[in-house]
C-alpha atoms as a PDB file:
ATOM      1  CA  UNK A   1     154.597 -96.785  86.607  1.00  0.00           C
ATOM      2  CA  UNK A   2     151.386 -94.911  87.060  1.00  0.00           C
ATOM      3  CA  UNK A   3     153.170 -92.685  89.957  1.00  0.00           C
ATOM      4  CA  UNK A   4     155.586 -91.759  87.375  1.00  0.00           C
ATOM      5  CA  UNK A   5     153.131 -90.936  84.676  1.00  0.00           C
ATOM      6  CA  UNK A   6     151.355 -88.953  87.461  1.00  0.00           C
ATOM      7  CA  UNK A   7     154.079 -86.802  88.128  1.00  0.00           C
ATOM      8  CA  UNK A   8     155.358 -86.594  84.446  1.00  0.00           C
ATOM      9  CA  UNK A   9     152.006 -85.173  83.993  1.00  0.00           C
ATOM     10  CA  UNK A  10     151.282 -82.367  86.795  1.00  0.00           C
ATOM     11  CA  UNK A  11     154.720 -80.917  86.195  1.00  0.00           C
ATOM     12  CA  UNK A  12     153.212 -80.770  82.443  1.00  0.00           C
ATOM     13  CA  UNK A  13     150.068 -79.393  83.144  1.00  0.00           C
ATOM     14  CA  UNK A  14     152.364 -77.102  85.616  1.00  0.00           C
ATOM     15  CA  UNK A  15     154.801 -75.810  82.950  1.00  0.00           C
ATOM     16  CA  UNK A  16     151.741 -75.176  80.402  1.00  0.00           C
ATOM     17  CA  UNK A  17     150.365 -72.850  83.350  1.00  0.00           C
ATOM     18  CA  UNK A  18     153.413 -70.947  84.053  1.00  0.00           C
ATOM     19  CA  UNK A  19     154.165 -70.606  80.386  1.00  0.00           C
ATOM     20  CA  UNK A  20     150.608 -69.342  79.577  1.00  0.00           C
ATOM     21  CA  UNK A  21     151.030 -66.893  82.409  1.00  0.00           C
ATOM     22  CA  UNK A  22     154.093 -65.416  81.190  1.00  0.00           C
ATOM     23  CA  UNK A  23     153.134 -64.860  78.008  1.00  0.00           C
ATOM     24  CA  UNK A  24     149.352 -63.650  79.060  1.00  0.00           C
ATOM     25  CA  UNK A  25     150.295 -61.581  81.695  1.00  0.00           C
ATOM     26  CA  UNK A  26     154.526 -61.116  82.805  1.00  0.00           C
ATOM     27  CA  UNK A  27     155.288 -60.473  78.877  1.00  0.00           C
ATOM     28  CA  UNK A  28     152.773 -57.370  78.479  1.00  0.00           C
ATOM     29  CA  UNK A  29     153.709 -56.098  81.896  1.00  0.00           C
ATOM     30  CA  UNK A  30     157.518 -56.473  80.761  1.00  0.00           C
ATOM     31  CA  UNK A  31     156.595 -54.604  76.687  1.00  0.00           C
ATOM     32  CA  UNK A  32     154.391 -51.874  78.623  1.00  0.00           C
ATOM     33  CA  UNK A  33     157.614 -51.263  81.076  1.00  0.00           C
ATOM     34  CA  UNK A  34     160.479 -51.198  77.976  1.00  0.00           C
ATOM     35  CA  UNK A  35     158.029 -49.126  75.831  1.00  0.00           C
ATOM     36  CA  UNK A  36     157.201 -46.506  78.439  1.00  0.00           C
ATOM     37  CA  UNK A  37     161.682 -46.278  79.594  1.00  0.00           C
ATOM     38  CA  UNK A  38     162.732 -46.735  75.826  1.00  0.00           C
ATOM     39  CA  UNK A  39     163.565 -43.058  75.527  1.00  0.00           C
ATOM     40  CA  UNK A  40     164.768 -42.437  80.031  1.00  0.00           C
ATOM     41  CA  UNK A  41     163.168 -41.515  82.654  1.00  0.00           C
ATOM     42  CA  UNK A  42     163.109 -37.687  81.210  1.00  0.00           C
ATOM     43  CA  UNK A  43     160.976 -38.811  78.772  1.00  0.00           C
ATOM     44  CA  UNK A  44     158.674 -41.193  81.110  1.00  0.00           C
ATOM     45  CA  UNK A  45     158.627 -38.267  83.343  1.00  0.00           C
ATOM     46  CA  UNK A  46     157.659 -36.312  80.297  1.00  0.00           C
ATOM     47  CA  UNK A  47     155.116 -38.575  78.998  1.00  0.00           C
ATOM     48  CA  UNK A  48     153.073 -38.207  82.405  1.00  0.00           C
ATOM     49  CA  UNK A  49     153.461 -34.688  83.326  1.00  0.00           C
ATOM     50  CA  UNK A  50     151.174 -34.044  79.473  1.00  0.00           C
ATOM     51  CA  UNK A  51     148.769 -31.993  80.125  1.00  0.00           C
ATOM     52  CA  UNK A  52     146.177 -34.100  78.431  1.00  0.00           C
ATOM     53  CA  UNK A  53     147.310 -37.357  80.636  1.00  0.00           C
ATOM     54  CA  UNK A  54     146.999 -35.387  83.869  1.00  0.00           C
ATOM     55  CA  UNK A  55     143.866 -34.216  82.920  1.00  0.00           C
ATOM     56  CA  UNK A  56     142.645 -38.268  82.303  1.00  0.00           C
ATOM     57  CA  UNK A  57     143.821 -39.502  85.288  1.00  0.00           C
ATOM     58  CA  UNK A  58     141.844 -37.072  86.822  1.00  0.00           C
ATOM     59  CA  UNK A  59     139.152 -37.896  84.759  1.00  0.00           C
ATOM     60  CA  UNK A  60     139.674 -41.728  85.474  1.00  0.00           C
ATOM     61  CA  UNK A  61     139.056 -40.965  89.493  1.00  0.00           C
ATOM     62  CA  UNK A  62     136.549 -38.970  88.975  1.00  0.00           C
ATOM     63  CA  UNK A  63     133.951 -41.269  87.206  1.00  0.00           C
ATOM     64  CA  UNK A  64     135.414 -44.023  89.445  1.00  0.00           C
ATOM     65  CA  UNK A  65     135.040 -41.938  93.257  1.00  0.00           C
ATOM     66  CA  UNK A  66     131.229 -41.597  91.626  1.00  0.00           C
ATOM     67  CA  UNK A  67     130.294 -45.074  89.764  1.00  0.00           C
ATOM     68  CA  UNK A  68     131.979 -46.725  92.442  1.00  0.00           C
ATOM     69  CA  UNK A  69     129.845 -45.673  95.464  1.00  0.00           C
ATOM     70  CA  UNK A  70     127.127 -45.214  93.299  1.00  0.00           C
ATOM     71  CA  UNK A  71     127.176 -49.246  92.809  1.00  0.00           C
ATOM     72  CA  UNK A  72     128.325 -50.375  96.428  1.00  0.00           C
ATOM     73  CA  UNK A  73     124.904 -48.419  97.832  1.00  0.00           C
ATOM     74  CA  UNK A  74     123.405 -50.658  94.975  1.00  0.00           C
ATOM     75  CA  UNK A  75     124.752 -53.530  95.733  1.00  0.00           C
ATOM     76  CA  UNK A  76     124.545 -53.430  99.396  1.00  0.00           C
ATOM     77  CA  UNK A  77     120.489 -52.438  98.339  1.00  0.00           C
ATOM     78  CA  UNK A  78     120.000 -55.256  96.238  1.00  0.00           C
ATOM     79  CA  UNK A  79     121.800 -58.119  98.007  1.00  0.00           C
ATOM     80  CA  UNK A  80     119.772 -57.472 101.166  1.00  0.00           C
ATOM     81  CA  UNK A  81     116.471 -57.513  99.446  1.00  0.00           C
ATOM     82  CA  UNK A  82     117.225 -60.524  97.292  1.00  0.00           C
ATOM     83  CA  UNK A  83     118.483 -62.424 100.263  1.00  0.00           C
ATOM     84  CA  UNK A  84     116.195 -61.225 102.768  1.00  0.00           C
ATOM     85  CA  UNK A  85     112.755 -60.781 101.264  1.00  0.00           C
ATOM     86  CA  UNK A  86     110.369 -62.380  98.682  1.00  0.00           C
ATOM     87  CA  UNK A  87     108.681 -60.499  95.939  1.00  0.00           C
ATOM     88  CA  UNK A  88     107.180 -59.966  92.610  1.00  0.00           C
ATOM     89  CA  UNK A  89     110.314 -59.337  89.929  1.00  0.00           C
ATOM     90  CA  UNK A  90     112.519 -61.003  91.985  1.00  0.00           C
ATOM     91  CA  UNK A  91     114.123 -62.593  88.875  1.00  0.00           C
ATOM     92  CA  UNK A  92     114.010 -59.953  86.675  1.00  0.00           C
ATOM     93  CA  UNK A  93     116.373 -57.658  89.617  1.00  0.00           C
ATOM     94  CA  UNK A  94     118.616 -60.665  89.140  1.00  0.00           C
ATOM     95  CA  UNK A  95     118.504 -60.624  85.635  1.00  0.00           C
ATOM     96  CA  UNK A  96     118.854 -56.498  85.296  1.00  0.00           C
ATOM     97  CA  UNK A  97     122.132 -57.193  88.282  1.00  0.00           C
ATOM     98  CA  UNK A  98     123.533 -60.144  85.108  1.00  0.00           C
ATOM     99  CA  UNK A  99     123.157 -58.204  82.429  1.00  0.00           C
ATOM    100  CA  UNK A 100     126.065 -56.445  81.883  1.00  0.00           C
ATOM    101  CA  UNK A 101     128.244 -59.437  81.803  1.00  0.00           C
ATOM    102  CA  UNK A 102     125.878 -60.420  78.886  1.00  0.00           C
ATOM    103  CA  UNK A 103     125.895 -57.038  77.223  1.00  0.00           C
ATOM    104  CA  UNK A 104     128.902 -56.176  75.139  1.00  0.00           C
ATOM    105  CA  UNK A 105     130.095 -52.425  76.353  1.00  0.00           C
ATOM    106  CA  UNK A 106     130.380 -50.677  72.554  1.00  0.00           C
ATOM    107  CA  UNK A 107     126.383 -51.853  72.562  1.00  0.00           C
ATOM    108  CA  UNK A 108     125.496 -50.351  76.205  1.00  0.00           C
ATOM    109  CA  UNK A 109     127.362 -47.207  75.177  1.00  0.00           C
ATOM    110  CA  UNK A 110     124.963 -47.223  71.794  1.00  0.00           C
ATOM    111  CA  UNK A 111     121.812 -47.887  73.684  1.00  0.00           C
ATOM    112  CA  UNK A 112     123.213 -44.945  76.150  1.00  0.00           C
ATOM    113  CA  UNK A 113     123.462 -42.519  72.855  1.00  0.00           C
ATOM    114  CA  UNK A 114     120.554 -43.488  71.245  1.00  0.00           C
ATOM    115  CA  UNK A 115     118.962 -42.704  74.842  1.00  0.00           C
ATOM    116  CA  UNK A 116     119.910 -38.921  75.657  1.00  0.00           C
ATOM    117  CA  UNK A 117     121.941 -38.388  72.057  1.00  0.00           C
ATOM    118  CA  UNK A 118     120.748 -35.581  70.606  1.00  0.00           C
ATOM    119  CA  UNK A 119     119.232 -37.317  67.963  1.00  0.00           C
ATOM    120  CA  UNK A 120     118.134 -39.982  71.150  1.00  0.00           C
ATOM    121  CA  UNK A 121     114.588 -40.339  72.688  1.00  0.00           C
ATOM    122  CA  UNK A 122     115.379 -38.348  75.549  1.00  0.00           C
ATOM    123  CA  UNK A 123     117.649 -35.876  73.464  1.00  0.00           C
ATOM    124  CA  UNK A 124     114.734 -33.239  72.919  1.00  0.00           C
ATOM    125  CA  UNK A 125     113.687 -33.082  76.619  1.00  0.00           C
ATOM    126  CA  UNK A 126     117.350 -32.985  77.984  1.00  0.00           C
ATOM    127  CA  UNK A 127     117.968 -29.947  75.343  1.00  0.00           C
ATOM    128  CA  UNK A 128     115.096 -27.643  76.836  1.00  0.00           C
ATOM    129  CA  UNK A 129     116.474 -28.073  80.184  1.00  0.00           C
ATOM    130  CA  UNK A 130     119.877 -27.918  78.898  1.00  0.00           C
ATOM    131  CA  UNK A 131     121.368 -30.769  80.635  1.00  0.00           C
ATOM    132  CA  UNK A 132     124.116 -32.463  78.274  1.00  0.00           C
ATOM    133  CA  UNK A 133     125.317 -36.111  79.353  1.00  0.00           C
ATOM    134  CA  UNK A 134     126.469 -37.581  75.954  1.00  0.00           C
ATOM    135  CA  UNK A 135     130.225 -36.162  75.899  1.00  0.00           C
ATOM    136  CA  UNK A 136     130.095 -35.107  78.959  1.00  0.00           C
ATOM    137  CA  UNK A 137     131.184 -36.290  82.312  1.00  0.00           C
ATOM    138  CA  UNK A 138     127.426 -37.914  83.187  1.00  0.00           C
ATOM    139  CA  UNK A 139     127.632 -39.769  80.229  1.00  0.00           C
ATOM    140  CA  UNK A 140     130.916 -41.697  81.386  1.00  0.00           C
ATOM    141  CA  UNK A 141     129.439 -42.103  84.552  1.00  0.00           C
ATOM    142  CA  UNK A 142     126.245 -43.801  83.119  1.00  0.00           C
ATOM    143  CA  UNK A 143     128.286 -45.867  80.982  1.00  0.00           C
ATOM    144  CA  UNK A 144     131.104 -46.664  83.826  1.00  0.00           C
ATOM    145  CA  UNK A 145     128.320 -47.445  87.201  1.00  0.00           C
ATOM    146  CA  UNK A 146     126.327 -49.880  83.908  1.00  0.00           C
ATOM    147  CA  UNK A 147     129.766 -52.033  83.114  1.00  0.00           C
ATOM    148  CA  UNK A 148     130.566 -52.172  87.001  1.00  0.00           C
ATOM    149  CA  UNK A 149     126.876 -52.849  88.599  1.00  0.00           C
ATOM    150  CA  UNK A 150     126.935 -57.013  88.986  1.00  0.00           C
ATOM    151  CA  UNK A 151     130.312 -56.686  91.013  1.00  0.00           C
ATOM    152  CA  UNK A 152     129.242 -55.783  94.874  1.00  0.00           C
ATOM    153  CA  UNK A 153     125.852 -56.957  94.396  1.00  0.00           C
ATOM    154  CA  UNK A 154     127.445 -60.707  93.146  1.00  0.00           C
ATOM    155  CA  UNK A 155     129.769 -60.544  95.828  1.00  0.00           C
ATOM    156  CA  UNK A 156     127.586 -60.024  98.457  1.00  0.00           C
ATOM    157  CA  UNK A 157     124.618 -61.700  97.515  1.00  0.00           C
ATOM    158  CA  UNK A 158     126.100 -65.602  98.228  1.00  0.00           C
ATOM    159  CA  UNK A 159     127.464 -64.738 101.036  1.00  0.00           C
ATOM    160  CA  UNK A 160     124.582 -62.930 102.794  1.00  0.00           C
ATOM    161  CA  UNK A 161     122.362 -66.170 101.533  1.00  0.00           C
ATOM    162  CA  UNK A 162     125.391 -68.231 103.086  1.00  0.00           C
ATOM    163  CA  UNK A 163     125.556 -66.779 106.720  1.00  0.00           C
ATOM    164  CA  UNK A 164     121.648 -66.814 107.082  1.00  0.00           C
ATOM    165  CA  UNK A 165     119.453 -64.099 108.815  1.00  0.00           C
ATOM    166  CA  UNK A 166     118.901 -65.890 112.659  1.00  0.00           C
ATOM    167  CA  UNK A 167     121.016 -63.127 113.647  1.00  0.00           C
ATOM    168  CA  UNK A 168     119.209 -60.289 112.041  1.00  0.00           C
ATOM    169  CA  UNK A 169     116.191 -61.675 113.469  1.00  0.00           C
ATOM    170  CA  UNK A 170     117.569 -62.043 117.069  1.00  0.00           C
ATOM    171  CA  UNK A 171     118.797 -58.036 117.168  1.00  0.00           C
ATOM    172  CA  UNK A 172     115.078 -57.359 115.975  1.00  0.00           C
ATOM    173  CA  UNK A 173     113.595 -59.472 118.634  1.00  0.00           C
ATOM    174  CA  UNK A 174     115.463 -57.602 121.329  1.00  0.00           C
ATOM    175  CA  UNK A 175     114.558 -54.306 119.795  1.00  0.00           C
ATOM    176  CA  UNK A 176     117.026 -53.277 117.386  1.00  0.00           C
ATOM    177  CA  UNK A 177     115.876 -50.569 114.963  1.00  0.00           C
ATOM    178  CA  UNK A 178     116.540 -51.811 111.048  1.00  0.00           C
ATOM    179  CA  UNK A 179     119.395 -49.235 111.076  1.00  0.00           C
ATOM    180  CA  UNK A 180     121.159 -50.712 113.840  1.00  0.00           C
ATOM    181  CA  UNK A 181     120.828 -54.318 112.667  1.00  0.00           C
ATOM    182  CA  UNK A 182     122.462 -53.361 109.541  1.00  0.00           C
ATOM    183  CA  UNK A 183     125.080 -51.410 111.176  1.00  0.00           C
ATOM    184  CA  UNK A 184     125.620 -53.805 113.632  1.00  0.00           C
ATOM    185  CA  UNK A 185     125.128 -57.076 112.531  1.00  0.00           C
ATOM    186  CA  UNK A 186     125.216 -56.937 108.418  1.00  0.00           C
ATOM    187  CA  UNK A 187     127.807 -54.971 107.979  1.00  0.00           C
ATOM    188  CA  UNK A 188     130.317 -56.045 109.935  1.00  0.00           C
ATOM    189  CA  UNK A 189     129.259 -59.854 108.690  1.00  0.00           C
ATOM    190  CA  UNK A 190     129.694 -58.942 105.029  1.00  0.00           C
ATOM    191  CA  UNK A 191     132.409 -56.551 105.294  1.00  0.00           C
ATOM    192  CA  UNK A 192     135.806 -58.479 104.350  1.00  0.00           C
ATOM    193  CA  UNK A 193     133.591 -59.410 100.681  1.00  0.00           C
ATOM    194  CA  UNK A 194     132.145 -56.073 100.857  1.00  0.00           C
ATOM    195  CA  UNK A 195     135.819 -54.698 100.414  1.00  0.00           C
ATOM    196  CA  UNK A 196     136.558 -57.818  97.772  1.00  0.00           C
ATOM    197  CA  UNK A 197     133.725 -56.332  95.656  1.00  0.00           C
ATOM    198  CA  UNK A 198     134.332 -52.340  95.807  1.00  0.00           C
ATOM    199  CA  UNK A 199     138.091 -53.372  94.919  1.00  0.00           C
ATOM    200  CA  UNK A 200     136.953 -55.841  91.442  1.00  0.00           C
ATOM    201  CA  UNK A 201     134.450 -52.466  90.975  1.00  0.00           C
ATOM    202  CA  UNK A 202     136.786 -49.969  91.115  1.00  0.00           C
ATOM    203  CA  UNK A 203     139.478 -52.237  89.176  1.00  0.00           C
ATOM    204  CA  UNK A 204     136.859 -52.540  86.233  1.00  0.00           C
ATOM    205  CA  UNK A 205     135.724 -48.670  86.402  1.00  0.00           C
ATOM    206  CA  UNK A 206     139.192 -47.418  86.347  1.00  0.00           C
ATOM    207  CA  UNK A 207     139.904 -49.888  83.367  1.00  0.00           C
ATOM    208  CA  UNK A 208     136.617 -49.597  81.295  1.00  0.00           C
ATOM    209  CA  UNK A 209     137.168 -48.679  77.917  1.00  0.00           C
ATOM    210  CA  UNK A 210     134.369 -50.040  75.281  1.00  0.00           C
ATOM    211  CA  UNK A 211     131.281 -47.942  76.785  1.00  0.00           C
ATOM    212  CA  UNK A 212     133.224 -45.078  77.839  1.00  0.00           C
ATOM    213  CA  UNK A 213     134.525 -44.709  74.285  1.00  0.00           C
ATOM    214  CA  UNK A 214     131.088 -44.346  72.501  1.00  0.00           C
ATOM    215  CA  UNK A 215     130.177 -41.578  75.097  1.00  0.00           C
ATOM    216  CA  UNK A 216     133.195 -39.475  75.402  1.00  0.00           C
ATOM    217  CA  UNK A 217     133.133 -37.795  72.179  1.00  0.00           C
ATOM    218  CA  UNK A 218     137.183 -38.247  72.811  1.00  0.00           C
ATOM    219  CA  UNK A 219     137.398 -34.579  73.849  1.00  0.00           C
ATOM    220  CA  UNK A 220     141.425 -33.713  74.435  1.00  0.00           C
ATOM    221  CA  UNK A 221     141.196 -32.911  78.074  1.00  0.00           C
ATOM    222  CA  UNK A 222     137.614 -33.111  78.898  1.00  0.00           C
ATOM    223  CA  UNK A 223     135.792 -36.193  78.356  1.00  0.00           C
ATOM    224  CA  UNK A 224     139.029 -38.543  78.053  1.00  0.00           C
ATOM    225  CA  UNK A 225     139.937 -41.194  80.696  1.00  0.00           C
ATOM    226  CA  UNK A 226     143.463 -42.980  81.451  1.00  0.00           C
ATOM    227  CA  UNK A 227     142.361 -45.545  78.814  1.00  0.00           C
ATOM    228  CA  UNK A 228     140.825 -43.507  75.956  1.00  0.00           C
ATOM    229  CA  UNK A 229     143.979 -40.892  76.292  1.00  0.00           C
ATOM    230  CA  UNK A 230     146.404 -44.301  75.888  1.00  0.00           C
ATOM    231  CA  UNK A 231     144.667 -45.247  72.757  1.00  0.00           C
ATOM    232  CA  UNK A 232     144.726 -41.605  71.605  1.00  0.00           C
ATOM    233  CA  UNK A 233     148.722 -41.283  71.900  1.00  0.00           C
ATOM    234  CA  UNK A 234     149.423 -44.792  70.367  1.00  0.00           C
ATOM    235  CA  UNK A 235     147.347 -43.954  67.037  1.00  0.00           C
ATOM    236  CA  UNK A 236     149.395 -40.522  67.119  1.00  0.00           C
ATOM    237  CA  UNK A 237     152.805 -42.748  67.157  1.00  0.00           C
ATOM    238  CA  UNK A 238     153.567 -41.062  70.719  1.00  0.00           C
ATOM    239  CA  UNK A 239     154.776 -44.432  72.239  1.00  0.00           C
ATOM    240  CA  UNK A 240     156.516 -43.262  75.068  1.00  0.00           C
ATOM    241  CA  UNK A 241     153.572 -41.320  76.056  1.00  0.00           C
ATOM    242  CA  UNK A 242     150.836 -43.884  75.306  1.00  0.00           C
ATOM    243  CA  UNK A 243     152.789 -46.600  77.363  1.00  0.00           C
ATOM    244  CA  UNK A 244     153.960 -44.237  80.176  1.00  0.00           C
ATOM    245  CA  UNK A 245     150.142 -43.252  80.405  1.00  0.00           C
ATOM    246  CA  UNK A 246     149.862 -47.268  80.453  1.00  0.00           C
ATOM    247  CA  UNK A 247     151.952 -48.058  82.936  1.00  0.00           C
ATOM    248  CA  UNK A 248     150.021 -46.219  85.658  1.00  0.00           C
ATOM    249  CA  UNK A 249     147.223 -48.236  85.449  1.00  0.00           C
ATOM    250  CA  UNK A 250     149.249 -51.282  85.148  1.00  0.00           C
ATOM    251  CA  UNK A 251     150.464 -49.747  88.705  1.00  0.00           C
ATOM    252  CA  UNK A 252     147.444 -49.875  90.233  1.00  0.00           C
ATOM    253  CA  UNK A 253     146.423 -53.257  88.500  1.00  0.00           C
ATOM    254  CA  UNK A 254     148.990 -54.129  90.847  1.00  0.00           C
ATOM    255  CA  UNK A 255     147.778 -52.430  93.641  1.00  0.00           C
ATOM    256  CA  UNK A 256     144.155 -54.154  93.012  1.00  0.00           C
ATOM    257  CA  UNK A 257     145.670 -57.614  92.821  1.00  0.00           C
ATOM    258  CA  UNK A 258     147.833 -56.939  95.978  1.00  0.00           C
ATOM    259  CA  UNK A 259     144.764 -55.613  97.754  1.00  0.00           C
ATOM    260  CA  UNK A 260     142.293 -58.666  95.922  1.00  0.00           C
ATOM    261  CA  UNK A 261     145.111 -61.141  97.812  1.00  0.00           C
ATOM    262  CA  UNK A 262     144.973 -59.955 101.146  1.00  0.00           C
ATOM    263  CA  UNK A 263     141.401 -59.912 101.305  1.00  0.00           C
ATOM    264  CA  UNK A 264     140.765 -63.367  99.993  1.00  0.00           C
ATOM    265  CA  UNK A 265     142.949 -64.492 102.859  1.00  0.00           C
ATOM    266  CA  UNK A 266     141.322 -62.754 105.252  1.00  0.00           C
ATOM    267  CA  UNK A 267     137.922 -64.476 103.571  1.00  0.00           C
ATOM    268  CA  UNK A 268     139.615 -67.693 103.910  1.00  0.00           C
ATOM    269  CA  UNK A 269     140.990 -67.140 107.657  1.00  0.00           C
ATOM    270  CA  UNK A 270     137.407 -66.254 108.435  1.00  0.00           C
ATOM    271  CA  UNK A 271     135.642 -69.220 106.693  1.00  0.00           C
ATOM    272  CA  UNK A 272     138.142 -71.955 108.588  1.00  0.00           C
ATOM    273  CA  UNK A 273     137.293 -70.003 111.649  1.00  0.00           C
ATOM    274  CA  UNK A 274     133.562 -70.735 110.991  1.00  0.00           C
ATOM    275  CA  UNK A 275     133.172 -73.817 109.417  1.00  0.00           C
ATOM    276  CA  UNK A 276     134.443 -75.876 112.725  1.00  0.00           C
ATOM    277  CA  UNK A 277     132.285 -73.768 114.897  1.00  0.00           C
ATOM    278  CA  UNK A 278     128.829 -75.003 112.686  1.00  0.00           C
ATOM    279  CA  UNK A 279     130.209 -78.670 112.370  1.00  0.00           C
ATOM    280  CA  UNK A 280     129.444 -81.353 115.030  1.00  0.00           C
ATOM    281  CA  UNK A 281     132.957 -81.677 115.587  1.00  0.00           C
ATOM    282  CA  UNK A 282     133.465 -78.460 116.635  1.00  0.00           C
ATOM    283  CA  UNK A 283     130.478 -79.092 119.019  1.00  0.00           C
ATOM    284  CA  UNK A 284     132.367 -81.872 120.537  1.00  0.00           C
ATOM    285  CA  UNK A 285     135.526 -80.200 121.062  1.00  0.00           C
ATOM    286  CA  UNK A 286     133.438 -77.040 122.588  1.00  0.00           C
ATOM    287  CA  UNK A 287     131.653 -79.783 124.780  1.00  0.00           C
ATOM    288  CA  UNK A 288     135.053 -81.476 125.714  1.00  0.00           C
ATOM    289  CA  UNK A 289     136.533 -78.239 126.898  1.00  0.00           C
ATOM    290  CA  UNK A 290     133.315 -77.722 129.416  1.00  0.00           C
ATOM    291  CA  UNK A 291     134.092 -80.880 130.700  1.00  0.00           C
ATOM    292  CA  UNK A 292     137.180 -81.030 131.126  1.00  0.00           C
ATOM    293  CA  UNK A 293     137.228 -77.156 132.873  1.00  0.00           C
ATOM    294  CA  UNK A 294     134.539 -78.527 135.441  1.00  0.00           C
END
């Protein structure tokens, strides 16, 4: 009786998960596809080749091929120093790394504004040497590397504390230069999350919409990215054009996921790989083989 009530229940708690998927995440996907083709392909062609769209996407890559780097050097930075060393503010890096899953975006694009608006605290010294960031590309890129900092350096940071430093400390003993250990021997240790993180980064940059919005001044073909332009055609009743522009970067949500699978097997792969190597019973089988070769 209890077997039965078992199974009655995981294929319940099974058909609440697939039903909460579909309608979370298949049913969008499906409304954003039958929105963007409810008019043919002319008009989905139509709806991308806007000059305005073009001129977002662009946008879009742009602040993500800088925020995106911008962070990994960051993260890479801060995961080695908070894994490797001790000293004063320790916490408070952590806490500065946390904070903008704490922070809501619209409020980090206000504190942005309020810092080099025109009416900000830095607005009259960034006037005299006539450098504009608020609704300007800087601006989104301030507001985009913010939103995406925590996701290399969160990545990485377990997993350097996980794998240790004896082998750091062994390439240093036999003379490697600090370049060369982290060439050598970090990087290529750290490199399969590495990838994991850039890939949630860039996902988040290409997607972010709250902090970006308060910064962009929603210029027409300037300051708008992928997201901002969506929201722009959809309050102007352009459907098509809003969910065409939509379906892109449901395309490459795709393309992240795809990319976010194969790595977390190749994380996997590499973890079942290690863990028998730093077990005893992977000493014994090691020790078996000697034997049994002599």
């Amino acid at each position: 009786m209890k077997e039965t009530e078992s199974v009655w229940i995981r294929l319940a708690l099974i058909f609440s998960v697939l039903v909460l998927a579909f309608i979370i995440l298949i049913l969008p996907i499906t409304v954003v596809f039958l929105e963007a083709f409810a008019q043919g392909w002319e008009a989905y062609l139509q709806g991308l080749q806007d000059s305005d769209t073009i001129a977002a996407m662009l946008m879009t890559l742009k602040v993500a091929g800088i925020a995106v780097p911008l962070n990994t050097a960051f993260g890479l930075t801060a995961a080695f120093l908070l894994t490797r060393f001790e000293f004063p503010g320790k916490n408070i890096l952590l806490t500065i790394i946390d904070s903008p899953f704490a922070v809501s975006p619209v409020i980090s694009g206000l504190i942005f504004l309020l810092l080099f608006g025109k009416q900000g605290w830095m607005g009259d010294i960034l006037e005299e040497w006539n450098i504009k960031i608020v609704f300007n590309t800087p601006g989104l890129v301030i507001a985009t590397v913010f939103i995406t900092l925590p996701f290399v350096a969160r990545e990485l940071i377990p997993l350097m504390q996980s794998q240790g430093k004896e082998e750091e400390e062994a390439g240093i003993l036999l003379g490697a230069s600090l370049y060369q250990t982290f060439i050598k021997i970090i990087i290529p240790n750290i490199k399969w999350g590495l990838l994991y993180g850039l890939i949630l980064c860039n996902a988040r940059a290409m997607g972010e919409f709250g902090a970006v919005s308060v910064l962009s001044g929603h210029i027409r073909g300037k300051t708008n990215t992928l997201p901002l332009q969506i929201e722009m055609l959809y309050n102007e009743y352009n459907s098509v054009g809003a969910f065409s522009a939509a379906s892109v970067l449901v395309f490459l949500s795709l393309l992240t996921l795809l990319l976010k699978t194969i790595l977390e097997r190749n994380l996997h792969r590499r973890e079942e790989i290690e863990i028998p190597e730093t077990t005893g019973l992977g000493k014994e089988k090691n020790t078996n083989v000697q034997v049994s070769k002599s």
